[in-house]
C-alpha atoms as a PDB file:
ATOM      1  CA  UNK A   1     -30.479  53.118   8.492  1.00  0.00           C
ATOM      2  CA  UNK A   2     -31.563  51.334  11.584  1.00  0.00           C
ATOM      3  CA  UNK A   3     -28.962  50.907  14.394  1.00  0.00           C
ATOM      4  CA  UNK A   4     -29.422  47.540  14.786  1.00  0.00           C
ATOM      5  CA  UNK A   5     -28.939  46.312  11.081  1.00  0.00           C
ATOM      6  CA  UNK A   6     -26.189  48.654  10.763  1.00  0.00           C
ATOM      7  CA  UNK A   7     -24.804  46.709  13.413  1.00  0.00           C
ATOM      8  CA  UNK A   8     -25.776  43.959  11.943  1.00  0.00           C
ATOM      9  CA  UNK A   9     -24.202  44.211   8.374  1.00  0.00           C
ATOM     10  CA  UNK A  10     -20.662  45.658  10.064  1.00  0.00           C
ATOM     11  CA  UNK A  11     -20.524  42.219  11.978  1.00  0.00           C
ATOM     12  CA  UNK A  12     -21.147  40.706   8.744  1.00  0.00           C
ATOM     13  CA  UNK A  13     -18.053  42.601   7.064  1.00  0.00           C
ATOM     14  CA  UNK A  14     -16.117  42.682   9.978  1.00  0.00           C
ATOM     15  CA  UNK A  15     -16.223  38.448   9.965  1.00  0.00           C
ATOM     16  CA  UNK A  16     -15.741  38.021   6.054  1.00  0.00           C
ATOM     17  CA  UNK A  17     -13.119  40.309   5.775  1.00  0.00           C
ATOM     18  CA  UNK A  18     -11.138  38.360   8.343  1.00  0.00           C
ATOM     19  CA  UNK A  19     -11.902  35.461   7.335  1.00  0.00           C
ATOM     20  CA  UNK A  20     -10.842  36.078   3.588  1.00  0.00           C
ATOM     21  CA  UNK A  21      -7.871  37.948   5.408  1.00  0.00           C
ATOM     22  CA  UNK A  22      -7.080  34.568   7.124  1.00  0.00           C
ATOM     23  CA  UNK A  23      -7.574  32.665   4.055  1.00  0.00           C
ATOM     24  CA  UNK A  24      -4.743  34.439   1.902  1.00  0.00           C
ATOM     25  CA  UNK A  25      -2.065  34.270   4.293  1.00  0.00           C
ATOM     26  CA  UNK A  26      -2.375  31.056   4.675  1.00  0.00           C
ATOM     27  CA  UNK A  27      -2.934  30.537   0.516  1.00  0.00           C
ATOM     28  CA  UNK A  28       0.155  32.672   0.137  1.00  0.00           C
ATOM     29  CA  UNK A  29       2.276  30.711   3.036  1.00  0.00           C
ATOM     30  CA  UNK A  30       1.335  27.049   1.756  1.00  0.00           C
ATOM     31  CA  UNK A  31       0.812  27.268  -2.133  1.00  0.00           C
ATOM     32  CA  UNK A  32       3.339  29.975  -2.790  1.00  0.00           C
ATOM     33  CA  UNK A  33       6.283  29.170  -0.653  1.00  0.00           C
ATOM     34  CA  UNK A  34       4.928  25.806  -1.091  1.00  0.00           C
ATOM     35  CA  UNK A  35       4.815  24.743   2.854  1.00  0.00           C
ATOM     36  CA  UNK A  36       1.545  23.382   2.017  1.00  0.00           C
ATOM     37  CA  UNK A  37       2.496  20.550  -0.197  1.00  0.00           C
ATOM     38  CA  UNK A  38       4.416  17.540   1.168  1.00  0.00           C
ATOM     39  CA  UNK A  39       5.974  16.303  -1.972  1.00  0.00           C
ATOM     40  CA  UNK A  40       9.229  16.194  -1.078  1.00  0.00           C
ATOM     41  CA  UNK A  41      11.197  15.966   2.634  1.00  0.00           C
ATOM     42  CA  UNK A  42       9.388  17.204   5.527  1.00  0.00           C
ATOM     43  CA  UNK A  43      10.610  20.396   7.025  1.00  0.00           C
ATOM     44  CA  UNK A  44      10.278  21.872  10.786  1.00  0.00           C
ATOM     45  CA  UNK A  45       8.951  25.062   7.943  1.00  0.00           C
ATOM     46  CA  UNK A  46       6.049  22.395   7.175  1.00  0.00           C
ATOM     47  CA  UNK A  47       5.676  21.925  10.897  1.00  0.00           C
ATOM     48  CA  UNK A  48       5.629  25.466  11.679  1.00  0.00           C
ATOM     49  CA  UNK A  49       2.941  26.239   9.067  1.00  0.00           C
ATOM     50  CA  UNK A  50       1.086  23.881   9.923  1.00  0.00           C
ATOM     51  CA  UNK A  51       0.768  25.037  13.369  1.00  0.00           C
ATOM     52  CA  UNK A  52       0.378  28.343  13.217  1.00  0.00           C
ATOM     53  CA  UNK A  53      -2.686  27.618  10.574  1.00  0.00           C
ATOM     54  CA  UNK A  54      -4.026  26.179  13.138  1.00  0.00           C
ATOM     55  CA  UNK A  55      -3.308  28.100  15.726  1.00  0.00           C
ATOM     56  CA  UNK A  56      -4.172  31.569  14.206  1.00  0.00           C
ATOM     57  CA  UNK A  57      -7.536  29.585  13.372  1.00  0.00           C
ATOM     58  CA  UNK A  58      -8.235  29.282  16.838  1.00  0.00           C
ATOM     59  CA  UNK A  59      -7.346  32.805  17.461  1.00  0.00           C
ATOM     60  CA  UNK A  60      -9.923  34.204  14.224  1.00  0.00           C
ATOM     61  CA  UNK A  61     -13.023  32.125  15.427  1.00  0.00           C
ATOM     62  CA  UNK A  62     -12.186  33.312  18.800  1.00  0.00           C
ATOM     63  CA  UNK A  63     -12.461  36.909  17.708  1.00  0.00           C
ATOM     64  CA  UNK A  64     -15.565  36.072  15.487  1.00  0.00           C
ATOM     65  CA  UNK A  65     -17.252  34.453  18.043  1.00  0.00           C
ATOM     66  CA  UNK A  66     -16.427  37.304  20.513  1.00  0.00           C
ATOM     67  CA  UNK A  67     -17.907  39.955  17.847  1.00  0.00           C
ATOM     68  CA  UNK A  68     -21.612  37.975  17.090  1.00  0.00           C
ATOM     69  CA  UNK A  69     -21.952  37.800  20.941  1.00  0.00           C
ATOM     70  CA  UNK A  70     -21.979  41.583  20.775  1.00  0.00           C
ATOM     71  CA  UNK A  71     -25.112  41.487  18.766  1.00  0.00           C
ATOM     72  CA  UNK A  72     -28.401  42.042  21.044  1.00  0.00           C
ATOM     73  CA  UNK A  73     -31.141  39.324  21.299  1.00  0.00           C
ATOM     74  CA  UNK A  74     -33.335  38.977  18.432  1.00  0.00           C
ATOM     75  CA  UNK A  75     -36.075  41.205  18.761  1.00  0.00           C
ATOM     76  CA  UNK A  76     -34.530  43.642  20.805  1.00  0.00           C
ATOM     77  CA  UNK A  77     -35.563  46.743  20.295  1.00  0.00           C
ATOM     78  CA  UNK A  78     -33.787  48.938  22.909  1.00  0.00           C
ATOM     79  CA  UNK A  79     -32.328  52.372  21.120  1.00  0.00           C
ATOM     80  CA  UNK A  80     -29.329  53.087  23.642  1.00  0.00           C
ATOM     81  CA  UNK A  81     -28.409  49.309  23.253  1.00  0.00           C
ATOM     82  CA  UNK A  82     -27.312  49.965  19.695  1.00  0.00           C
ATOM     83  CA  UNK A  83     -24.956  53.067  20.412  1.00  0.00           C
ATOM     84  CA  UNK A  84     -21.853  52.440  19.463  1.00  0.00           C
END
């Protein structure tokens, strides 16, 4: 396979997988402890989800953004670019 779509697809992994990883933490956190809902009272535990969601948001696209700006320019063509 081609370096550079090899690279290419494990960027693609790389960001879906921590994005889905991201995704049921914060499912399991809010729907099953139920810190999500505000039904009832509100907590400092509502507070607390609430900001590390948001937090550990900023902290994923960081990462995501920091992984795509690995990827060469389009059209690149360079072989010792792509070594990994």
């Amino acid at each position: 396979m081609e370096p550079a779509i090899r690279l290419f697809l494990k960027t693609i992994v790389q960001t879906l997988s921590m994005m889905v990883l991201w995704m049921l933490l914060n499912a399991f956190f809010g729907i099953k402890l139920g810190l999500m809902f505000l039904d009832e009272e509100i907590t400092v535990w509502h507070g607390v989800y609430y900001f590390g969601m948001v937090v550990s948001f900023y902290f994923v696209m960081r990462y995501i953004i920091a992984k795509w700006k690995l990827l060469p320019p389009l059209g690149r063509m360079d072989e010792d670019y792509y070594q990994e």
